[in-house]
Every structure is written in structure tokens, then in C-alpha cells.
PDB file of N, CA and C in Angstrom:
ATOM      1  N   UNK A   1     -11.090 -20.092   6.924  1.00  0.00           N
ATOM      2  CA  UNK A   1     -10.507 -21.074   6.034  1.00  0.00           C
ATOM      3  C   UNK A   1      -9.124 -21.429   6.536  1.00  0.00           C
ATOM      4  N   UNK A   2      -8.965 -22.828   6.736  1.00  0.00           N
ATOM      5  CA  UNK A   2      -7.766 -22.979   6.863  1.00  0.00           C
ATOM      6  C   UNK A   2      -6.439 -22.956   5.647  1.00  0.00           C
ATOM      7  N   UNK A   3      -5.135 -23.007   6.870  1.00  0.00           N
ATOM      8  CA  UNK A   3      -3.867 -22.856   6.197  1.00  0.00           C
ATOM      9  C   UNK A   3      -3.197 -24.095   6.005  1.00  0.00           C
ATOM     10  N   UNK A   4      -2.171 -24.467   5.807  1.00  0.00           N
ATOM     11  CA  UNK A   4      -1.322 -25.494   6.108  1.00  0.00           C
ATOM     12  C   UNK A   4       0.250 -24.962   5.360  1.00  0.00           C
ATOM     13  N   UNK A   5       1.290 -25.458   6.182  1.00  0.00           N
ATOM     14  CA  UNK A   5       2.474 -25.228   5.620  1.00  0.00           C
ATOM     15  C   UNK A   5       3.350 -26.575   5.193  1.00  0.00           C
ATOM     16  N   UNK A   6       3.563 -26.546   3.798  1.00  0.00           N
ATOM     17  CA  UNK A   6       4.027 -27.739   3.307  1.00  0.00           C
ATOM     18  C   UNK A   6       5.685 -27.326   2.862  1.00  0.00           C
ATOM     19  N   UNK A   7       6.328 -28.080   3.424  1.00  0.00           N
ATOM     20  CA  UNK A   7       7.588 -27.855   3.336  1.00  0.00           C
ATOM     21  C   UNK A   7       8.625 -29.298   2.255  1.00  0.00           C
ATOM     22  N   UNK A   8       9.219 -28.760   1.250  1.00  0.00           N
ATOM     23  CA  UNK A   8      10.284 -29.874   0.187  1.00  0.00           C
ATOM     24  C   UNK A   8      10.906 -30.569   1.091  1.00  0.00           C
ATOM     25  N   UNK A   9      11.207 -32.112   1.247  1.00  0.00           N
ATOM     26  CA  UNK A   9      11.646 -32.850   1.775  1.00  0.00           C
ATOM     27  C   UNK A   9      12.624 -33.301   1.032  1.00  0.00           C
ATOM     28  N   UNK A  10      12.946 -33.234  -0.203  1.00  0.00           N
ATOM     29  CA  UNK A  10      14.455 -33.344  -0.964  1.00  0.00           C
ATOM     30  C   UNK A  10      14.731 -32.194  -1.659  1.00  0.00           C
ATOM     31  N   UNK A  11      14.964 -30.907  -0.235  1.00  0.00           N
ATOM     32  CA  UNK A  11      15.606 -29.904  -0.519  1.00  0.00           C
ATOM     33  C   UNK A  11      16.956 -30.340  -0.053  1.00  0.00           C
ATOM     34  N   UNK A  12      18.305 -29.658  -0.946  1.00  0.00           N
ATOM     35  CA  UNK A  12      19.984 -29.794  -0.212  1.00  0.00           C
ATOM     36  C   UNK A  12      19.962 -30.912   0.359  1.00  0.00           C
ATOM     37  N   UNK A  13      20.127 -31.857  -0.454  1.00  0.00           N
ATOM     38  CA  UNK A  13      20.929 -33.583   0.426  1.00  0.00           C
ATOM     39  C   UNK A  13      20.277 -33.782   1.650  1.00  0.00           C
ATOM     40  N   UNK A  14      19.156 -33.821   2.125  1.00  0.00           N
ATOM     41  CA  UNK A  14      18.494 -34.052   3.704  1.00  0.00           C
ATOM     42  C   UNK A  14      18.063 -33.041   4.314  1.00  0.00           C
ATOM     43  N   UNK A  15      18.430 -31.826   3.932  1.00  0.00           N
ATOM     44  CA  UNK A  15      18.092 -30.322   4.618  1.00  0.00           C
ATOM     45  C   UNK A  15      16.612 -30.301   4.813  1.00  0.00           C
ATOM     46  N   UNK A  16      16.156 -30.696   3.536  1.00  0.00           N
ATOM     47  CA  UNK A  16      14.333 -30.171   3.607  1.00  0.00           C
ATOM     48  C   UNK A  16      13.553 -31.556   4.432  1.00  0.00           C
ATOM     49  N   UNK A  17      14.103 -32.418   4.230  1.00  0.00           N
ATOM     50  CA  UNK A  17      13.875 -33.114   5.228  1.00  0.00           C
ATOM     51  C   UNK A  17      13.828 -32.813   6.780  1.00  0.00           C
ATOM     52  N   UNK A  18      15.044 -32.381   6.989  1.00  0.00           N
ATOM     53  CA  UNK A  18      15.740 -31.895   8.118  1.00  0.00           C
ATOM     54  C   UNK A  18      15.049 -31.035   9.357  1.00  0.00           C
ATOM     55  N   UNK A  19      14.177 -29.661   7.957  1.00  0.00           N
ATOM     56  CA  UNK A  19      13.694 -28.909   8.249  1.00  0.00           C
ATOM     57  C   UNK A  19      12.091 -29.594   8.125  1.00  0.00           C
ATOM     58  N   UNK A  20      11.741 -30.454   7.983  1.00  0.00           N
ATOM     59  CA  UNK A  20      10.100 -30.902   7.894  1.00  0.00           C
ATOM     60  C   UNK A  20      10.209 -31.281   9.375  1.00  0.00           C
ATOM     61  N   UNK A  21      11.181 -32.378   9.680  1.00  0.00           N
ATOM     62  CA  UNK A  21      11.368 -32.900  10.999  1.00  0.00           C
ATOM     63  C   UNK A  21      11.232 -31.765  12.294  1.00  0.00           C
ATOM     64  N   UNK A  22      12.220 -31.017  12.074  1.00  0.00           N
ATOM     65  CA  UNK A  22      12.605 -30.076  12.785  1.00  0.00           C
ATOM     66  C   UNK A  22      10.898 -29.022  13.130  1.00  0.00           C
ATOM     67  N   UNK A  23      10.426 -28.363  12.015  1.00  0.00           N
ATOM     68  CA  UNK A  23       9.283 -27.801  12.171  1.00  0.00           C
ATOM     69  C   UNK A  23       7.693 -28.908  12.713  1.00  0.00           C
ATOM     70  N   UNK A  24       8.003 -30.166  12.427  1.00  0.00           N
ATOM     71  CA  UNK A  24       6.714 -31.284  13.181  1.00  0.00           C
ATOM     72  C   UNK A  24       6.921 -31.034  14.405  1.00  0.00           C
ATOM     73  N   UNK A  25       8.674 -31.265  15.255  1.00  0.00           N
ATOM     74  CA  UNK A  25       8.875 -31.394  16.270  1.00  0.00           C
ATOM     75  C   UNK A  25       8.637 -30.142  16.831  1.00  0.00           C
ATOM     76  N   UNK A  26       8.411 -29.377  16.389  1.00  0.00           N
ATOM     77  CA  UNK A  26       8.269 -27.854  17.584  1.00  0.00           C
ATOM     78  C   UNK A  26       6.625 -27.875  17.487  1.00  0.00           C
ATOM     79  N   UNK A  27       5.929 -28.267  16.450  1.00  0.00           N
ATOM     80  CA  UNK A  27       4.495 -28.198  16.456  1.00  0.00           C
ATOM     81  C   UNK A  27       4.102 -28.951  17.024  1.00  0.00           C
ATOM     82  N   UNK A  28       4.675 -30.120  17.112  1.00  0.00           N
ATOM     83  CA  UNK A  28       3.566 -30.916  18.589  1.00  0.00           C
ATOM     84  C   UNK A  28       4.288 -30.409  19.915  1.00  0.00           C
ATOM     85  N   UNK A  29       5.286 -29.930  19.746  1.00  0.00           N
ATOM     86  CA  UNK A  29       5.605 -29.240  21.075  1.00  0.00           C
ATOM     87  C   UNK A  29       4.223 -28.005  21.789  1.00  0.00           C
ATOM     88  N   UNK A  30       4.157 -27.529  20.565  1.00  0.00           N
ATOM     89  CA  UNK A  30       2.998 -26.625  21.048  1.00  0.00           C
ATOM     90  C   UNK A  30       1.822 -26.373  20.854  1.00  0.00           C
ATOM     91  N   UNK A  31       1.673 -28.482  20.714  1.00  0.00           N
ATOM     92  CA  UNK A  31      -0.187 -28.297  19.884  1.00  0.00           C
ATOM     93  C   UNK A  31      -0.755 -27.661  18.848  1.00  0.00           C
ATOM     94  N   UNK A  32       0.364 -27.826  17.752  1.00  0.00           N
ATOM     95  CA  UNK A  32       0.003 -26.773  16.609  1.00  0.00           C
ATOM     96  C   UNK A  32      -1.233 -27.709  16.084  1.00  0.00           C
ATOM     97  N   UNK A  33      -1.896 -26.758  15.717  1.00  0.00           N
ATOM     98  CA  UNK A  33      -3.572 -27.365  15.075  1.00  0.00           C
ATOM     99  C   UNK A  33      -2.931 -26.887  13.723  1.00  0.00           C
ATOM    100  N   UNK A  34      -2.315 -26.568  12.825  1.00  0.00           N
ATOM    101  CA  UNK A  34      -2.707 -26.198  11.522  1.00  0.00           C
ATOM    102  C   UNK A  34      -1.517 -27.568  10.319  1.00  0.00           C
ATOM    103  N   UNK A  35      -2.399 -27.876   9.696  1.00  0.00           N
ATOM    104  CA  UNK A  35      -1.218 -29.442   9.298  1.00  0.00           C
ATOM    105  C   UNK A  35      -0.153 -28.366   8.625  1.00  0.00           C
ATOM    106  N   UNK A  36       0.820 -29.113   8.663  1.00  0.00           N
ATOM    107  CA  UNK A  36       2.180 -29.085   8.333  1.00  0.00           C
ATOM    108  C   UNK A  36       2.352 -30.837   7.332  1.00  0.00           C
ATOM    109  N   UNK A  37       2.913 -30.509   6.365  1.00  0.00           N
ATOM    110  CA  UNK A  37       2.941 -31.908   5.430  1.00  0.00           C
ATOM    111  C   UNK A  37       4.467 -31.721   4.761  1.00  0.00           C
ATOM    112  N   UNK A  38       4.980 -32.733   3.950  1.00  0.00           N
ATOM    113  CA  UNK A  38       6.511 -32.933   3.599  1.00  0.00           C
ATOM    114  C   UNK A  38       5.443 -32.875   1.974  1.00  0.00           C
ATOM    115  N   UNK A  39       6.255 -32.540   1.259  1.00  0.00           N
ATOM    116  CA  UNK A  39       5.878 -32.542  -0.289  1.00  0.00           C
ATOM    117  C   UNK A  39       7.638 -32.588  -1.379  1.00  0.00           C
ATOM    118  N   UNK A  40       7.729 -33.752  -1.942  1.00  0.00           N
ATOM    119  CA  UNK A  40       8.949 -34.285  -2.274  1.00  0.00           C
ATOM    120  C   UNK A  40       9.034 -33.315  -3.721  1.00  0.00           C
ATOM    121  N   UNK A  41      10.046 -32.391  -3.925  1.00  0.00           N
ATOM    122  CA  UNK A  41      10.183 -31.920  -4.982  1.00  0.00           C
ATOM    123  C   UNK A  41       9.304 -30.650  -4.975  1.00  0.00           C
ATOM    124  N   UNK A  42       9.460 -29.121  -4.599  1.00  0.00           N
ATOM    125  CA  UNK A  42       8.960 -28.430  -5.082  1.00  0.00           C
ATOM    126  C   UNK A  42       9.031 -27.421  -6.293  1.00  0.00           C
ATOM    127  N   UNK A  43      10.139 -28.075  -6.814  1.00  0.00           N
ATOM    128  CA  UNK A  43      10.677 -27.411  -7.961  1.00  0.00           C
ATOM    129  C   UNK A  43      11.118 -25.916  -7.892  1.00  0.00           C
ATOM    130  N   UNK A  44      12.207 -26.015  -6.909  1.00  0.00           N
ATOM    131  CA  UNK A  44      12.529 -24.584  -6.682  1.00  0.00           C
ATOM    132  C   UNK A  44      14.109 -24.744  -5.760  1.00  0.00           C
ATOM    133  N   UNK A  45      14.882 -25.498  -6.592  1.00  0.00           N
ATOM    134  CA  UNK A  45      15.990 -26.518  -6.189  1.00  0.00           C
ATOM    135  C   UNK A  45      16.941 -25.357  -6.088  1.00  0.00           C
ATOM    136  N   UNK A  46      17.110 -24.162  -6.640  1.00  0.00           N
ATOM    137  CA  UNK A  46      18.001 -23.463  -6.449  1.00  0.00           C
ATOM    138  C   UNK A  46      17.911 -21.885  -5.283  1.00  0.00           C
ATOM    139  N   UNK A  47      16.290 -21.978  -4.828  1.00  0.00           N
ATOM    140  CA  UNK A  47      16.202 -21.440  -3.624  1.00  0.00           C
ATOM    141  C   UNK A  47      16.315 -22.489  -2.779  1.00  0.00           C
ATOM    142  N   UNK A  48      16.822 -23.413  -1.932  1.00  0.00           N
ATOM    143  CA  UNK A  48      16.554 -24.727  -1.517  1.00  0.00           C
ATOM    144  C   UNK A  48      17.077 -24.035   0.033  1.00  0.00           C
ATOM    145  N   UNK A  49      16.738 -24.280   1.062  1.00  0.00           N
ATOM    146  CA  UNK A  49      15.549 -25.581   1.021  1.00  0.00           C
ATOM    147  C   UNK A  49      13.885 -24.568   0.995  1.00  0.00           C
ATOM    148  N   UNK A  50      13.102 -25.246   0.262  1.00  0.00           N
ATOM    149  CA  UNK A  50      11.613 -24.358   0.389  1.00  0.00           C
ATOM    150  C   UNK A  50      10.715 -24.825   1.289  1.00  0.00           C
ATOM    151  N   UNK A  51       9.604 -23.697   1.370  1.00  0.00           N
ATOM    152  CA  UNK A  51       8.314 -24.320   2.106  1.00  0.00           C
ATOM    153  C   UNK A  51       7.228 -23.247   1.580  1.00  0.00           C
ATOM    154  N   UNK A  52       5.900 -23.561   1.753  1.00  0.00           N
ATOM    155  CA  UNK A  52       4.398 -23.475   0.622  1.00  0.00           C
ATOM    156  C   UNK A  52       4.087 -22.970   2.096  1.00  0.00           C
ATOM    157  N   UNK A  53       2.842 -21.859   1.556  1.00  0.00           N
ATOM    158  CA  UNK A  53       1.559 -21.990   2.529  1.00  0.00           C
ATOM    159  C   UNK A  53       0.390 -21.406   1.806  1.00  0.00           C
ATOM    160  N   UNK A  54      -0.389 -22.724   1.717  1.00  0.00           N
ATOM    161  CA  UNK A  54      -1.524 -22.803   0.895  1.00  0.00           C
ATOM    162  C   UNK A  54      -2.873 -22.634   2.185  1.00  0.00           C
ATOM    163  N   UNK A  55      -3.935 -22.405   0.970  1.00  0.00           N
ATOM    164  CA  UNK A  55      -5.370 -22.337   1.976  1.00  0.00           C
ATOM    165  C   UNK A  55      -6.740 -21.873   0.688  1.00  0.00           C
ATOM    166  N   UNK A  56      -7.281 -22.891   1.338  1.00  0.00           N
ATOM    167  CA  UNK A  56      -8.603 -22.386   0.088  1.00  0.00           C
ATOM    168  C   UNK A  56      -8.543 -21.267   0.468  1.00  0.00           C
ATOM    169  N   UNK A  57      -9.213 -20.392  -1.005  1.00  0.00           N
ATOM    170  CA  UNK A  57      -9.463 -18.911  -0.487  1.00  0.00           C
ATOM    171  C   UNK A  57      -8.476 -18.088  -0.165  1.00  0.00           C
ATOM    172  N   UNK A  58      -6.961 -18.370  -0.610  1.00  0.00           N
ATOM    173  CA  UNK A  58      -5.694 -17.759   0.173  1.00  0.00           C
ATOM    174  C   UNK A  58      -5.383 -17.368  -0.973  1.00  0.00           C
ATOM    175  N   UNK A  59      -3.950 -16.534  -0.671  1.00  0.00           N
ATOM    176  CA  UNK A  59      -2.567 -16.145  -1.440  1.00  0.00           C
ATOM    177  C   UNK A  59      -1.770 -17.779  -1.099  1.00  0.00           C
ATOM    178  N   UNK A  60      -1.155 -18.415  -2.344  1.00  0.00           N
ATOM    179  CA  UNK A  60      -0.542 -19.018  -1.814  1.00  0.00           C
ATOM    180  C   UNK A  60       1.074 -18.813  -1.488  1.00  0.00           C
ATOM    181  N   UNK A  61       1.979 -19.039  -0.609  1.00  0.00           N
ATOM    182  CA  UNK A  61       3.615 -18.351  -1.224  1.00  0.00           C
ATOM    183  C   UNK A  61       4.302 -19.227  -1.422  1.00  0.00           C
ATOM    184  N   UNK A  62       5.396 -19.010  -1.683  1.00  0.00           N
ATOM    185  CA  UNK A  62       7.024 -20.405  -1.824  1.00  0.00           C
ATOM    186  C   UNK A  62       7.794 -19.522  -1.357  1.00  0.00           C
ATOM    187  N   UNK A  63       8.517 -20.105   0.024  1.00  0.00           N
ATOM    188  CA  UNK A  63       9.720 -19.149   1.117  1.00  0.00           C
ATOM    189  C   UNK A  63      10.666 -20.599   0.104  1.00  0.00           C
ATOM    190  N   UNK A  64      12.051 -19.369   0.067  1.00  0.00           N
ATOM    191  CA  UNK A  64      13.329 -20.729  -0.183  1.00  0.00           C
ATOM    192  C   UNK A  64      14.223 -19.631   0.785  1.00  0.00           C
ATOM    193  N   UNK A  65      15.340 -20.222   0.487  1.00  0.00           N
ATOM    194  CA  UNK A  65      16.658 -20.175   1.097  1.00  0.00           C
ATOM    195  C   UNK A  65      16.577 -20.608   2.744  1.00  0.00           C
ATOM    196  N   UNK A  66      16.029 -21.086   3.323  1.00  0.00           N
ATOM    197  CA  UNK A  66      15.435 -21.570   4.709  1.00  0.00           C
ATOM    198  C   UNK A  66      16.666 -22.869   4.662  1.00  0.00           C
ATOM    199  N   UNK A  67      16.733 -22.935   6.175  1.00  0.00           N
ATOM    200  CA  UNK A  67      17.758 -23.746   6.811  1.00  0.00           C
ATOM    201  C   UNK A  67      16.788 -24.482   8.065  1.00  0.00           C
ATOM    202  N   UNK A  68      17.606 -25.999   8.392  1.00  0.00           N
ATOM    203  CA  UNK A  68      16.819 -26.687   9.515  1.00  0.00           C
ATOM    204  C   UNK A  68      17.199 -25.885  10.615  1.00  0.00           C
ATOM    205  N   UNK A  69      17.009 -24.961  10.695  1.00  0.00           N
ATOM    206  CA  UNK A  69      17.463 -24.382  12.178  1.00  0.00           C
ATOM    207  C   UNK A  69      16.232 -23.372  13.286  1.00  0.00           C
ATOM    208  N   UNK A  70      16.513 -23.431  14.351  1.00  0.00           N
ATOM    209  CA  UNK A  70      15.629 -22.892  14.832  1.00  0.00           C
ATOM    210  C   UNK A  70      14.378 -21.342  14.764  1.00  0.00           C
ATOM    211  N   UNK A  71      16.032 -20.567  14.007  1.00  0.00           N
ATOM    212  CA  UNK A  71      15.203 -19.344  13.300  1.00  0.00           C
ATOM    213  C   UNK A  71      14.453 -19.425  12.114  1.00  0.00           C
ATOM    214  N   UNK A  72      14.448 -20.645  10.958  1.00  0.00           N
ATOM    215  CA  UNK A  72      13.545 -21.058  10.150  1.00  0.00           C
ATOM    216  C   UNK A  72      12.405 -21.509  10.690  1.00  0.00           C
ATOM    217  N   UNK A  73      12.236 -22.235  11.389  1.00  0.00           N
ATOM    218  CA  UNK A  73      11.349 -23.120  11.871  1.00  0.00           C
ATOM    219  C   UNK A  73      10.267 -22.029  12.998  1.00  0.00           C
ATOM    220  N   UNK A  74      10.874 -21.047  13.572  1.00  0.00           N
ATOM    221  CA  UNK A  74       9.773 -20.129  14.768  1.00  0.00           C
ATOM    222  C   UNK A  74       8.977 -19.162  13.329  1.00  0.00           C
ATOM    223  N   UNK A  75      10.406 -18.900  12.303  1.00  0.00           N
ATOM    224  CA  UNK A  75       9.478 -18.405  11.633  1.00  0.00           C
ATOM    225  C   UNK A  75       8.512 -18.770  10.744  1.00  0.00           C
ATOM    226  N   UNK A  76       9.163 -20.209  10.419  1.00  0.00           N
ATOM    227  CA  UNK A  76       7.539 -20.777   9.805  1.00  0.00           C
ATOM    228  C   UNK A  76       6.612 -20.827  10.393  1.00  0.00           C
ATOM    229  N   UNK A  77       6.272 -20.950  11.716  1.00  0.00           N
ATOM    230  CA  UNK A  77       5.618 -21.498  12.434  1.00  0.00           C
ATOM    231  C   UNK A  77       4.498 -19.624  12.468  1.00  0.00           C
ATOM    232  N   UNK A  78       5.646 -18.912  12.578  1.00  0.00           N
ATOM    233  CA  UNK A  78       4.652 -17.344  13.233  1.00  0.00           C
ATOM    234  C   UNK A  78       3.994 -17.112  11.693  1.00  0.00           C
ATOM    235  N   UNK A  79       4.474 -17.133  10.613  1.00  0.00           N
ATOM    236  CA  UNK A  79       4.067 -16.925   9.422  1.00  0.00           C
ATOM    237  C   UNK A  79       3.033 -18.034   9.061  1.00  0.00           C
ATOM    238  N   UNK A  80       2.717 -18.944   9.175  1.00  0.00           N
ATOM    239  CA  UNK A  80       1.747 -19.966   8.597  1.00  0.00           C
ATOM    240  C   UNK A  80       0.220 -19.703   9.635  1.00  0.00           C
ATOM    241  N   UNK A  81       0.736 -19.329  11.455  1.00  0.00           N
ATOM    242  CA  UNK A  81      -0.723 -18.639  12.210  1.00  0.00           C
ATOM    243  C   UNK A  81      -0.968 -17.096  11.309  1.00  0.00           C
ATOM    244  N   UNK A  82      -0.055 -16.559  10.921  1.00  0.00           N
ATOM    245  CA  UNK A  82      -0.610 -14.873  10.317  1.00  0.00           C
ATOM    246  C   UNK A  82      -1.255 -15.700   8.957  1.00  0.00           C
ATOM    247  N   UNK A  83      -0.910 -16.728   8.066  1.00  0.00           N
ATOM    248  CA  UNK A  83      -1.643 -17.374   7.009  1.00  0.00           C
ATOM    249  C   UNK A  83      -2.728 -17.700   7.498  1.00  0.00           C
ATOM    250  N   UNK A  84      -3.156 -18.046   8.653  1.00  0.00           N
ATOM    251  CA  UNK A  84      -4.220 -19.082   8.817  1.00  0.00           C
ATOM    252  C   UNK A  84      -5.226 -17.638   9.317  1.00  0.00           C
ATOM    253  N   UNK A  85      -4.678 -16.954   9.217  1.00  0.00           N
ATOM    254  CA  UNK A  85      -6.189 -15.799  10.373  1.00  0.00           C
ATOM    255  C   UNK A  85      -6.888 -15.512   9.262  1.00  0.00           C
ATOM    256  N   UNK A  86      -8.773 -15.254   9.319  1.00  0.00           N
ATOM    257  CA  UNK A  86      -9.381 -14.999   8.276  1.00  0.00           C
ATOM    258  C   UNK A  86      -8.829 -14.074   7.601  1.00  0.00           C
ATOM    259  N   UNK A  87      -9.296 -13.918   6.329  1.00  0.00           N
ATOM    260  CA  UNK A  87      -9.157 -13.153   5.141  1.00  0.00           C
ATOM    261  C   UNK A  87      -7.963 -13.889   3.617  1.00  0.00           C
ATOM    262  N   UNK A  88      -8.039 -12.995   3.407  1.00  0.00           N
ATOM    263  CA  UNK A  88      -7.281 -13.825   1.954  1.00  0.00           C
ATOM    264  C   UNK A  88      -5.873 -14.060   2.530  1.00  0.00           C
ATOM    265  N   UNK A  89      -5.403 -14.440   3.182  1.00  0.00           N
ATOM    266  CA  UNK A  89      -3.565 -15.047   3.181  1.00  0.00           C
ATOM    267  C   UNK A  89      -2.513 -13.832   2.577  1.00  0.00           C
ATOM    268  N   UNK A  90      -2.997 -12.979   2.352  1.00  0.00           N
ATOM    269  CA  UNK A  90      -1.935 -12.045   2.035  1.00  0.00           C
ATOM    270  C   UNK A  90      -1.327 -11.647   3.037  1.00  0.00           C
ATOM    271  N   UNK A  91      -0.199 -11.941   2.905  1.00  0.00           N
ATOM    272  CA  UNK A  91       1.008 -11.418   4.324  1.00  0.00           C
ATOM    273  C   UNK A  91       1.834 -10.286   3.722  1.00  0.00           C
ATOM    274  N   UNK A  92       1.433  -9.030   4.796  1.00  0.00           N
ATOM    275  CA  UNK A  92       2.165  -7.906   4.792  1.00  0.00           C
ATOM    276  C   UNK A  92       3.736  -8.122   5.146  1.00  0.00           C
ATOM    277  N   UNK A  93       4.185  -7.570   4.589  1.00  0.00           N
ATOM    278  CA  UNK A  93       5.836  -7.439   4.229  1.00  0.00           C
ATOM    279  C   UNK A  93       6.195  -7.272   5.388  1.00  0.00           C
ATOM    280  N   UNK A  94       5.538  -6.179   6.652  1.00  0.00           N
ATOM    281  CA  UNK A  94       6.174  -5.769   7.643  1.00  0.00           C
ATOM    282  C   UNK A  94       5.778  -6.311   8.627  1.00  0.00           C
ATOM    283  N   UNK A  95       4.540  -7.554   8.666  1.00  0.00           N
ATOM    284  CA  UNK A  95       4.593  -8.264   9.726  1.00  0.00           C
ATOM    285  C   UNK A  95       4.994  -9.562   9.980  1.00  0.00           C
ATOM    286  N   UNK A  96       6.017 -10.220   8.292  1.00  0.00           N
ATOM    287  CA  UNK A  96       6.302 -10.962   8.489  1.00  0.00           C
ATOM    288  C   UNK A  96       7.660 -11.296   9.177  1.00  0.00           C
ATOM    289  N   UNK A  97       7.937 -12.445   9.572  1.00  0.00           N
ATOM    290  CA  UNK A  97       9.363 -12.857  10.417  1.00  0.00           C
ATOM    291  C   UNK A  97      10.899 -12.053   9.393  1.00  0.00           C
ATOM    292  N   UNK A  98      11.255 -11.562  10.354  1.00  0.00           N
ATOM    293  CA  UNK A  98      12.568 -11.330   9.556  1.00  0.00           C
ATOM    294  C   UNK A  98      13.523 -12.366   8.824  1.00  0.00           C
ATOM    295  N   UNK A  99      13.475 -13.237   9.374  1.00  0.00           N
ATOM    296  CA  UNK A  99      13.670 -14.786   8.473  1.00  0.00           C
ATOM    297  C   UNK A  99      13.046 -14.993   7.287  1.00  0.00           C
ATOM    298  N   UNK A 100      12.051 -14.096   7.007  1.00  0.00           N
ATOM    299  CA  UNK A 100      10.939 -14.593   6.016  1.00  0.00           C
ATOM    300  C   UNK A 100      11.030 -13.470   5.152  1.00  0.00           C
ATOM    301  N   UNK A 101      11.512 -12.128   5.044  1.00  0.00           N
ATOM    302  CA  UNK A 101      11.533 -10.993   4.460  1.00  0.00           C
ATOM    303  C   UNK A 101      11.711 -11.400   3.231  1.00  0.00           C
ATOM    304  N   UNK A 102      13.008 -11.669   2.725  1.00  0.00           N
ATOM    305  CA  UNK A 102      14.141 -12.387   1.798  1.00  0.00           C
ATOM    306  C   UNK A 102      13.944 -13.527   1.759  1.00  0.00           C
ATOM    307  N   UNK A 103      14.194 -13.938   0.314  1.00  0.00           N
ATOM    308  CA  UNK A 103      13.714 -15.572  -0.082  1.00  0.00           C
ATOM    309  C   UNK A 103      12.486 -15.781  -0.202  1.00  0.00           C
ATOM    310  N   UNK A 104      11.582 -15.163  -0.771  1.00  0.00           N
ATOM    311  CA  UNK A 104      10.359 -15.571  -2.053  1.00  0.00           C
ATOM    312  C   UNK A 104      10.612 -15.460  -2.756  1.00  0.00           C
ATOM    313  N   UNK A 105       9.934 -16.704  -3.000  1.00  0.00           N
ATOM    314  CA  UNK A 105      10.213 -17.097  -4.522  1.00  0.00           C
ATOM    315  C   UNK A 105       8.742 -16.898  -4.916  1.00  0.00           C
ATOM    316  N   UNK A 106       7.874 -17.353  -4.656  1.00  0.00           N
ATOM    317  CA  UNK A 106       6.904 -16.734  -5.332  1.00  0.00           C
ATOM    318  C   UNK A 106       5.487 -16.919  -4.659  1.00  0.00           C
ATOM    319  N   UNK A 107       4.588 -15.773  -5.063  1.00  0.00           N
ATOM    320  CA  UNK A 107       3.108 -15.050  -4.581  1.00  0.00           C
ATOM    321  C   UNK A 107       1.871 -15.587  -5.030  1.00  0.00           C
ATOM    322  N   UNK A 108       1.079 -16.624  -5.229  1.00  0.00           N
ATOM    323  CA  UNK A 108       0.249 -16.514  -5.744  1.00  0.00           C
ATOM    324  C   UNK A 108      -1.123 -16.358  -5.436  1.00  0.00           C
ATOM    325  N   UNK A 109      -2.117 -15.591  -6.784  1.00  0.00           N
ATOM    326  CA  UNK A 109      -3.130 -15.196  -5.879  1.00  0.00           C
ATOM    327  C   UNK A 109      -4.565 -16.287  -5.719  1.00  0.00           C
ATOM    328  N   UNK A 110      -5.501 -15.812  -5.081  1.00  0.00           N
ATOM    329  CA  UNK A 110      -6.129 -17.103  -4.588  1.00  0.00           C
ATOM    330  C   UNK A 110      -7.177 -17.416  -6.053  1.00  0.00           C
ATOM    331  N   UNK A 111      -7.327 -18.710  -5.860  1.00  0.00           N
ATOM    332  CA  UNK A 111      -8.068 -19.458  -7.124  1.00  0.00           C
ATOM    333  C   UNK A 111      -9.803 -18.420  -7.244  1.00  0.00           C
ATOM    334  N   UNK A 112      -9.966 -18.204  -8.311  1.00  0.00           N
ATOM    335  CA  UNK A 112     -11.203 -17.419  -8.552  1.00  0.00           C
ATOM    336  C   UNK A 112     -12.103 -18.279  -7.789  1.00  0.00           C
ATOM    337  N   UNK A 113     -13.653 -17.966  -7.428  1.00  0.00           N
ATOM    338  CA  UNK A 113     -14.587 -19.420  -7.457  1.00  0.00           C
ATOM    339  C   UNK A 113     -15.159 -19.973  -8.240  1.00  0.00           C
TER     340      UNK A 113
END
């Protein structure tokens, strides 16, 4: 089942923008197959800037405090392939990016069928 990582595009005055741009541009750098989408408003304005990673059949999460910068962006990128590998999307604490430790906001679990 696939993943996708959707990142707030009016997070901090242009930031989540910033950071949508910033994370497209490294994914076609490296043929990323898994979509990446801008989603305006995730309602989570005071972890800002955020980003989602949803997947039928998944855990879904909300990362905030993320910046357009390069250590946000490798780690979205390593965290959304550990989302996308079979099984339910639950990401272990200790294999995620150290960028990613700190700043969830929140876990959710996958839709019943």
C-alpha cells in the first residue's frame, strides 16, 4: 500500500510553502516515486511548519516544528520510504530521522475496514 507525504503550504508566512518546494525539488532530483502534495491549512499553526504521511491501511502522523532546510527535507524524504514499506506505517521511534524524533504532533491509527 502506498504512502504519500503531504506537507502545509501556509505554514509561517511562506515557510510551508518553502518547504513543499524545497522537498518536490530533491524528489525529482532522485526519482522519488511516492507523491508528495501541498495541502493549504493543516490546522496545526502553532507547531508550524507541518507535514502528514498518510496511506490506506497506515498509521497516519503530523511532524511540526520543520524548517525549509535541507535537514527537514532528507528527513522527510527517509521517513515517508520507512512509511511506504509494507505493513501498517507505524514508525519506530528509533529508526526515525533525528529531525523527526521531536515535533509530533500527532499518531493516528489506521481506518478499521
Amino acid at each position: 500500500m502506498s504512502s504519500a507525504l503531504v506537507i502545509c503550504t501556509t505554514c509561517a508566512d511562506g515557510q510551508g510553502q518553502a518547504l513543499l518546494e524545497a522537498v518536490e525539488n530533491e524528489a525529482l532530483a532522485r526519482d522519488w516515486t511516492l507523491p508528495v502534495r501541498g495541502q493549504a491549512c493543516m490546522a496545526a499553526c502553532k507547531q508550524s511548519c507541518t507535514a502528514a504521511l498518510q496511506g490506506l491501511g497506515k498509521h497516519s502522523y503530523l511532524f511540526g516544528q520543520l524548517t525549509p532546510d535541507a535537514a527537514s527535507v532528507e528527513a522527510l524524504l527517509a521517513v515517508a520510504a520507512q512509511h511506504a514499506e509494507p505493513g501498517d506505517g507505524l514508525l519506530a521511534w528509533d529508526r526515525r530521522p533525528d529531525r523527526l524524533k521531536g515535533g509530533l504532533v500527532a499518531r493516528l491509527p489506521p481506518l478499521a475496514p
